[in-house]
C-alpha atoms as a PDB file:
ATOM      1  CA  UNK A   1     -30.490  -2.841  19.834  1.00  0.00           C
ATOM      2  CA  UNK A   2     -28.451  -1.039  17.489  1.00  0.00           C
ATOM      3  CA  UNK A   3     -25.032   0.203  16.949  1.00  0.00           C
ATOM      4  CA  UNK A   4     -23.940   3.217  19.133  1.00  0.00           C
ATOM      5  CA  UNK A   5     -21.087   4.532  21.608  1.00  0.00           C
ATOM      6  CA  UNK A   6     -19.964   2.456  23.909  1.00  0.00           C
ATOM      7  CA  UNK A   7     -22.130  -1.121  22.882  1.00  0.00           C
ATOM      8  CA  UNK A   8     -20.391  -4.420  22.418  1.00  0.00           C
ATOM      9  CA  UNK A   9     -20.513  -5.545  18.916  1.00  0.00           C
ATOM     10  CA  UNK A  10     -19.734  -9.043  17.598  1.00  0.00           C
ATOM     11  CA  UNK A  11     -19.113  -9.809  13.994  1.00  0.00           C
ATOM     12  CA  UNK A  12     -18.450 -12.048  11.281  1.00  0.00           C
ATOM     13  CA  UNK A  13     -16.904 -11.115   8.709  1.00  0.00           C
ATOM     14  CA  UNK A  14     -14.573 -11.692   5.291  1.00  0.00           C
ATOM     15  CA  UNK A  15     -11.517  -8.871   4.515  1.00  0.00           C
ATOM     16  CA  UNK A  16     -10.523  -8.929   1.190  1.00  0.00           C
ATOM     17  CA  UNK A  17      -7.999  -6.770  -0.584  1.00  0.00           C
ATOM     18  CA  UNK A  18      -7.505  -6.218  -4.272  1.00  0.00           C
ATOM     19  CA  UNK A  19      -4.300  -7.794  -5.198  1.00  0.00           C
ATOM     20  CA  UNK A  20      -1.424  -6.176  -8.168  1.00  0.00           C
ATOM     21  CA  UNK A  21      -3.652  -8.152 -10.237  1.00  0.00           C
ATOM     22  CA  UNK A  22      -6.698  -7.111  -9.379  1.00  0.00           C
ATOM     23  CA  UNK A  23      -8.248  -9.967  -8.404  1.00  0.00           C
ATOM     24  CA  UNK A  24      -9.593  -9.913  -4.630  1.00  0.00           C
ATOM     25  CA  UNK A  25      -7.653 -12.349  -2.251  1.00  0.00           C
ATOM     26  CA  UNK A  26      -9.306 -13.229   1.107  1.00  0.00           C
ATOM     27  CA  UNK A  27      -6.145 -12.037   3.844  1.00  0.00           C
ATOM     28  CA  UNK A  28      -8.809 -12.584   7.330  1.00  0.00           C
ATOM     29  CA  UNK A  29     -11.862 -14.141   8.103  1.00  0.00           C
ATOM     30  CA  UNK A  30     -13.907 -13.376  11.575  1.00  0.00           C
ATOM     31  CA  UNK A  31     -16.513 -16.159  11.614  1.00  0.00           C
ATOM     32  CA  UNK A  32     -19.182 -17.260  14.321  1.00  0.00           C
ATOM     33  CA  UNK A  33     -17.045 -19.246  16.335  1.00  0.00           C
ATOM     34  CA  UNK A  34     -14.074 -16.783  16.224  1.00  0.00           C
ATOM     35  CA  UNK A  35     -15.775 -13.288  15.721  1.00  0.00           C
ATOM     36  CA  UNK A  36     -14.506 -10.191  16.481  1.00  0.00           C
ATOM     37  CA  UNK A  37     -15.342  -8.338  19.269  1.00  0.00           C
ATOM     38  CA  UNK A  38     -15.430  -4.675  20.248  1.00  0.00           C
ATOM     39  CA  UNK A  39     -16.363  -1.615  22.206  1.00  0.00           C
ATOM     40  CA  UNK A  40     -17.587   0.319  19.936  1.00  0.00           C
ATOM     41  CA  UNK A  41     -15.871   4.055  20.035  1.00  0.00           C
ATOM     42  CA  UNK A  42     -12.732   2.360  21.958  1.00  0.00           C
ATOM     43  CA  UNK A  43     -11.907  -0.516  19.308  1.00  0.00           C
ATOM     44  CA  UNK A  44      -8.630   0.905  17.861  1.00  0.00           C
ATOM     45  CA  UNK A  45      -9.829  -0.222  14.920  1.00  0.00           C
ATOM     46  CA  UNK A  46      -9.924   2.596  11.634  1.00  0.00           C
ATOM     47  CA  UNK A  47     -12.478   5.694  12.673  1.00  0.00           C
ATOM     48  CA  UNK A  48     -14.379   4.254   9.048  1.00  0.00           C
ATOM     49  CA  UNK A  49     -14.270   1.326   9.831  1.00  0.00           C
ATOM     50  CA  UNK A  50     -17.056   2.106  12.624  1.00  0.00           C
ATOM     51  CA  UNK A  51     -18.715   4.741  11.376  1.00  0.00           C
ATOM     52  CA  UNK A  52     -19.747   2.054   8.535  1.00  0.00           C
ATOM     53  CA  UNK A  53     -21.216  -0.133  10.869  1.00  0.00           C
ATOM     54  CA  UNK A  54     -23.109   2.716  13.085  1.00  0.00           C
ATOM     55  CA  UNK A  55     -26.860   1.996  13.435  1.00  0.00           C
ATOM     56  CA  UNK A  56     -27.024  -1.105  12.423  1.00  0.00           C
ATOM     57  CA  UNK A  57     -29.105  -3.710  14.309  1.00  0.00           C
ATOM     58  CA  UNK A  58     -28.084  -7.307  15.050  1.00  0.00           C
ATOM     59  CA  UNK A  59     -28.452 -10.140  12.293  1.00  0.00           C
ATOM     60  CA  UNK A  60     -27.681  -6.556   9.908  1.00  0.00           C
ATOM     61  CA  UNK A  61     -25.453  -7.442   6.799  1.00  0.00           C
ATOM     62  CA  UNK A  62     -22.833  -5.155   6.052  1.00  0.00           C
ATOM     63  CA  UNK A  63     -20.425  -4.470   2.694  1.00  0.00           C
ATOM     64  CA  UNK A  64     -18.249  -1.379   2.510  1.00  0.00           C
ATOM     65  CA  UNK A  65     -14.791  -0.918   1.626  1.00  0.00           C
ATOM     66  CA  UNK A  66     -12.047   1.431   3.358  1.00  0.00           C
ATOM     67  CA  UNK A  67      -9.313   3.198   0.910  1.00  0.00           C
ATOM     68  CA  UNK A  68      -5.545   2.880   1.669  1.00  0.00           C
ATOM     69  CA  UNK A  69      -6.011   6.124   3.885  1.00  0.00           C
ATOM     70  CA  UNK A  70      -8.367   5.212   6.049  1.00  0.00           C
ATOM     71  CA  UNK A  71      -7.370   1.507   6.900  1.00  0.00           C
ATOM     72  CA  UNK A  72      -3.647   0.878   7.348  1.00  0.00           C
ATOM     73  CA  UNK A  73      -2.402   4.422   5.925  1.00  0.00           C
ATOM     74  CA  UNK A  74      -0.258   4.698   2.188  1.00  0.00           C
ATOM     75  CA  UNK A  75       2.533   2.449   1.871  1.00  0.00           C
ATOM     76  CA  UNK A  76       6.000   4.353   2.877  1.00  0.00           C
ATOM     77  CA  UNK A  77       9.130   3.751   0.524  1.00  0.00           C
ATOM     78  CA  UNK A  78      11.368   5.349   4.289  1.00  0.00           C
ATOM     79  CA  UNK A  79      10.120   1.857   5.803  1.00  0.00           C
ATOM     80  CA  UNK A  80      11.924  -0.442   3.115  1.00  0.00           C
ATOM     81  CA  UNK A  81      15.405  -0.757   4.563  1.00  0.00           C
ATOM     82  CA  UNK A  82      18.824  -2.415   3.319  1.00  0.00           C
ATOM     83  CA  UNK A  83      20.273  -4.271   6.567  1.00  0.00           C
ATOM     84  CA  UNK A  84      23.448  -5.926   6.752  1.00  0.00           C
ATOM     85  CA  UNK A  85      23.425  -9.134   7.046  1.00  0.00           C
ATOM     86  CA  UNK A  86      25.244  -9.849   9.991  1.00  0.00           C
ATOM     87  CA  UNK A  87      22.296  -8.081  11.577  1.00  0.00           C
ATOM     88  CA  UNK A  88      20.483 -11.442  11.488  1.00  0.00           C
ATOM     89  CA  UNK A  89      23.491 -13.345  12.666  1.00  0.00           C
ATOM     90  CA  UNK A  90      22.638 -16.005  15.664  1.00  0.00           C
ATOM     91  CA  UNK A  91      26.275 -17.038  17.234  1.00  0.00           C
ATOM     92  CA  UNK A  92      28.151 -16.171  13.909  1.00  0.00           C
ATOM     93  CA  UNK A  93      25.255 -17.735  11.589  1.00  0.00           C
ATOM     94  CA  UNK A  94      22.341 -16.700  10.193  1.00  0.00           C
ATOM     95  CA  UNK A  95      19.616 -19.523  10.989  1.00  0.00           C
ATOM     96  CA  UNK A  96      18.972 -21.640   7.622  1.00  0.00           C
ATOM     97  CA  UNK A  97      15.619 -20.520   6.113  1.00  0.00           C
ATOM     98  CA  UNK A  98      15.169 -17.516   7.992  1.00  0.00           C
ATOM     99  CA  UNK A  99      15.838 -15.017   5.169  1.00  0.00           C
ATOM    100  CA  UNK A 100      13.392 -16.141   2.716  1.00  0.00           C
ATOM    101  CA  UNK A 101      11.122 -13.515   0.933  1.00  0.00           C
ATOM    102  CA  UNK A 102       8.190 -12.874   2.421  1.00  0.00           C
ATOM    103  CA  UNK A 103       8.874 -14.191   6.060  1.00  0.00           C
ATOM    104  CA  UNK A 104       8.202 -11.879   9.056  1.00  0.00           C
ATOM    105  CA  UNK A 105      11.317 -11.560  11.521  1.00  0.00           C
ATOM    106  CA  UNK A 106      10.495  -9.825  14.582  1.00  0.00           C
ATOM    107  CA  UNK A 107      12.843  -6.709  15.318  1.00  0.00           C
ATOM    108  CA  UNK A 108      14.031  -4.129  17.427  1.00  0.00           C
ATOM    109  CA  UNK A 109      14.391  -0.727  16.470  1.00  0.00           C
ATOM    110  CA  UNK A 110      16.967   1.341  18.172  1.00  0.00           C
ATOM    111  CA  UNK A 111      14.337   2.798  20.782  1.00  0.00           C
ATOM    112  CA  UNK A 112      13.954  -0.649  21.703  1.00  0.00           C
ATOM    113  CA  UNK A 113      10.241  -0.680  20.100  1.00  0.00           C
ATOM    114  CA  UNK A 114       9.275  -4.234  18.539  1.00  0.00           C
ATOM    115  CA  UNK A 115       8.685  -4.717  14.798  1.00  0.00           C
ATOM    116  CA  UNK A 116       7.427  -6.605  12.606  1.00  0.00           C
ATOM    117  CA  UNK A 117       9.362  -7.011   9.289  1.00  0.00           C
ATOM    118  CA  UNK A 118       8.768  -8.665   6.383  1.00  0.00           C
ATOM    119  CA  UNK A 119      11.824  -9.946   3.712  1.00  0.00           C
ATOM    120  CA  UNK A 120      11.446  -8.076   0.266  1.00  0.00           C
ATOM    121  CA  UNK A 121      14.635  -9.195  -0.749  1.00  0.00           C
ATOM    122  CA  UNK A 122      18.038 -10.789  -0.012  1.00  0.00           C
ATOM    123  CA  UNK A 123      21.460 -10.244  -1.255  1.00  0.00           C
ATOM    124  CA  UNK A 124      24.846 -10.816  -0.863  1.00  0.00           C
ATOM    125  CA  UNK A 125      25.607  -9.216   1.919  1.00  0.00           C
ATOM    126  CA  UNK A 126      22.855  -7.533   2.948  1.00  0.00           C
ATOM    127  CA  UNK A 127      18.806  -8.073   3.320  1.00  0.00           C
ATOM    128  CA  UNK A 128      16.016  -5.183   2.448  1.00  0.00           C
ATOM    129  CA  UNK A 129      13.408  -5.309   5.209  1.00  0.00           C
ATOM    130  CA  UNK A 130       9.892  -4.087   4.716  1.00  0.00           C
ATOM    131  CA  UNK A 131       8.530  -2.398   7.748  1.00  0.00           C
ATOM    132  CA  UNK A 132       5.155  -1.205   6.552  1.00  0.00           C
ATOM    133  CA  UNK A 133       2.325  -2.978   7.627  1.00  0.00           C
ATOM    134  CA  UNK A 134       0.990  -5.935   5.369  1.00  0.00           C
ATOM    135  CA  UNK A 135      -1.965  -4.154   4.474  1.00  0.00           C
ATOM    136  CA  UNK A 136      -0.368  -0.351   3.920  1.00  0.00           C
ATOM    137  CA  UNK A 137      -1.422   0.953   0.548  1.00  0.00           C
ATOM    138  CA  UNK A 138      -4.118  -1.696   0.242  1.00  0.00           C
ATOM    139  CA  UNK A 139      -7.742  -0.731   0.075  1.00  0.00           C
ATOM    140  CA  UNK A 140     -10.183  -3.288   2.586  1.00  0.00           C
ATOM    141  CA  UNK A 141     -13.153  -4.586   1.605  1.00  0.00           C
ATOM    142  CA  UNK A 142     -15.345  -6.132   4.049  1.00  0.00           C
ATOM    143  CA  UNK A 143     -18.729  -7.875   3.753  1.00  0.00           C
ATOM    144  CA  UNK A 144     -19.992  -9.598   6.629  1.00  0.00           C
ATOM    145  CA  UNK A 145     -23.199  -9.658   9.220  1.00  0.00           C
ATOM    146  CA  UNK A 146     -23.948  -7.983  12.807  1.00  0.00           C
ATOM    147  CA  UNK A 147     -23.784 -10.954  15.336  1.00  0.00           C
ATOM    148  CA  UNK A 148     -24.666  -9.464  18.509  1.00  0.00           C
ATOM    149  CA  UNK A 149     -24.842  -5.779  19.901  1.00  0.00           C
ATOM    150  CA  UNK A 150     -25.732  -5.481  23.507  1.00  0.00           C
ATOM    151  CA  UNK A 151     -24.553  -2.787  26.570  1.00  0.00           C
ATOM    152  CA  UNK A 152     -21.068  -2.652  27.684  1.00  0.00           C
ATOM    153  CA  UNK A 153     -20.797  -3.469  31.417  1.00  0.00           C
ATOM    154  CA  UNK A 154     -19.034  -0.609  33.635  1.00  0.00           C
ATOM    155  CA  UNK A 155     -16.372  -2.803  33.919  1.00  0.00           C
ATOM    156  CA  UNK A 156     -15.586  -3.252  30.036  1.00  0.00           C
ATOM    157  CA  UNK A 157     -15.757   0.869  29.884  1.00  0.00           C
ATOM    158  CA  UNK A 158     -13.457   1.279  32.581  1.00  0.00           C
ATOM    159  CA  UNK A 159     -10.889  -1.208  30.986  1.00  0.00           C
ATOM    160  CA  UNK A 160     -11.978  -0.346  27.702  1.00  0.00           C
ATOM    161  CA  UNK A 161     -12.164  -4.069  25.998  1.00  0.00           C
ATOM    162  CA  UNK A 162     -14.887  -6.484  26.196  1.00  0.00           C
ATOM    163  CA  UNK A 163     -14.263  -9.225  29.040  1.00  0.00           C
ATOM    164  CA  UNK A 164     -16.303 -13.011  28.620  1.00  0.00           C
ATOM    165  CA  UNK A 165     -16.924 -14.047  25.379  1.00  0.00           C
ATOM    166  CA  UNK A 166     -14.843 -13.144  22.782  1.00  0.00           C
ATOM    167  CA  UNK A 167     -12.761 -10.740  25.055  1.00  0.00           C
ATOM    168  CA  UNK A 168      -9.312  -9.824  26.541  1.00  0.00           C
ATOM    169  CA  UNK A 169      -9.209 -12.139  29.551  1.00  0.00           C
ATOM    170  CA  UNK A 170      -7.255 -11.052  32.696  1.00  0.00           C
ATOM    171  CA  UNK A 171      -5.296 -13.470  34.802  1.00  0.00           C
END
């Protein structure tokens, strides 16, 4: 059975992006016991990211690599932002080791949508967040293998996610 509209895929794979120094650093790895997943044509994942994998049968290796554009979009300078400080502040303080480059700090913008922001740098008074996703600006290589690829039940195309396996589970 191969790869088409609305089948259930499952796959193993390694993502690797290039880093400044151009040497490839793993950053996620799907394997057989923790695969990934997905409707195919209702994954949310990149549009290239499936149309790389389309016709492709079970036990099928795969090895392609999406540009910046196509997998988390190009990094934007507007979602770097200088903070105050007391922005952080829990009861007066700001929690030891919570402002350390590189840490993710879950945020609120002012619609009240949650975000994830990373720590590029802290000063005196005030803390630059990083907004952009981790992998903005990065181009994604992945090689991996076609697990499994089999009908999606009515249900899983109503709720559009897989259900068993692997899937979202309801409660």
């Amino acid at each position: 059975m191969k790869i088409e509209k609305n089948k259930v895929v499952t796959l193993s794979y390694e993502l690797r992006i290039q880093n400044e120094n151009g040497e490839q650093s793993l950053v996620e790895i799907a394997n057989e016991e923790n695969p990934m997943v997905f409707i195919y044509g209702m994954s949310g994942l990149p549009d290239q990211f499936e149309e790389n994998l389309d016709g492709l049968n079970a036990g099928d290796g795969f090895d392609f690599k999406l540009e910046a554009e196509a997998g988390y979009g190009d990094f934007d300078e507007n979602a770097v932002v200088e903070l105050p400080k007391s922005v952080f502040e829990i009861e007066g303080n700001v929690p030891d080791n919570m402002l350390e480059v590189g840490n993710f700090i879950p945020m609120a913008d002012s619609e009240g949508n949650q975000l994830q922001g990373r720590v590029a740098k802290v000063g005196d008074s005030t803390v630059t967040m990083d907004f952009n996703h981790p992998l903005a600006g990065k181009e994604l290589n992945f090689k991996g293998k076609v697990e499994k690829v089999r009908e999606a039940t009515k249900d899983e195309l109503d709720h559009g996610h897989v259900h068993g396996e692997g899937g979202v589970h309801h409660h």
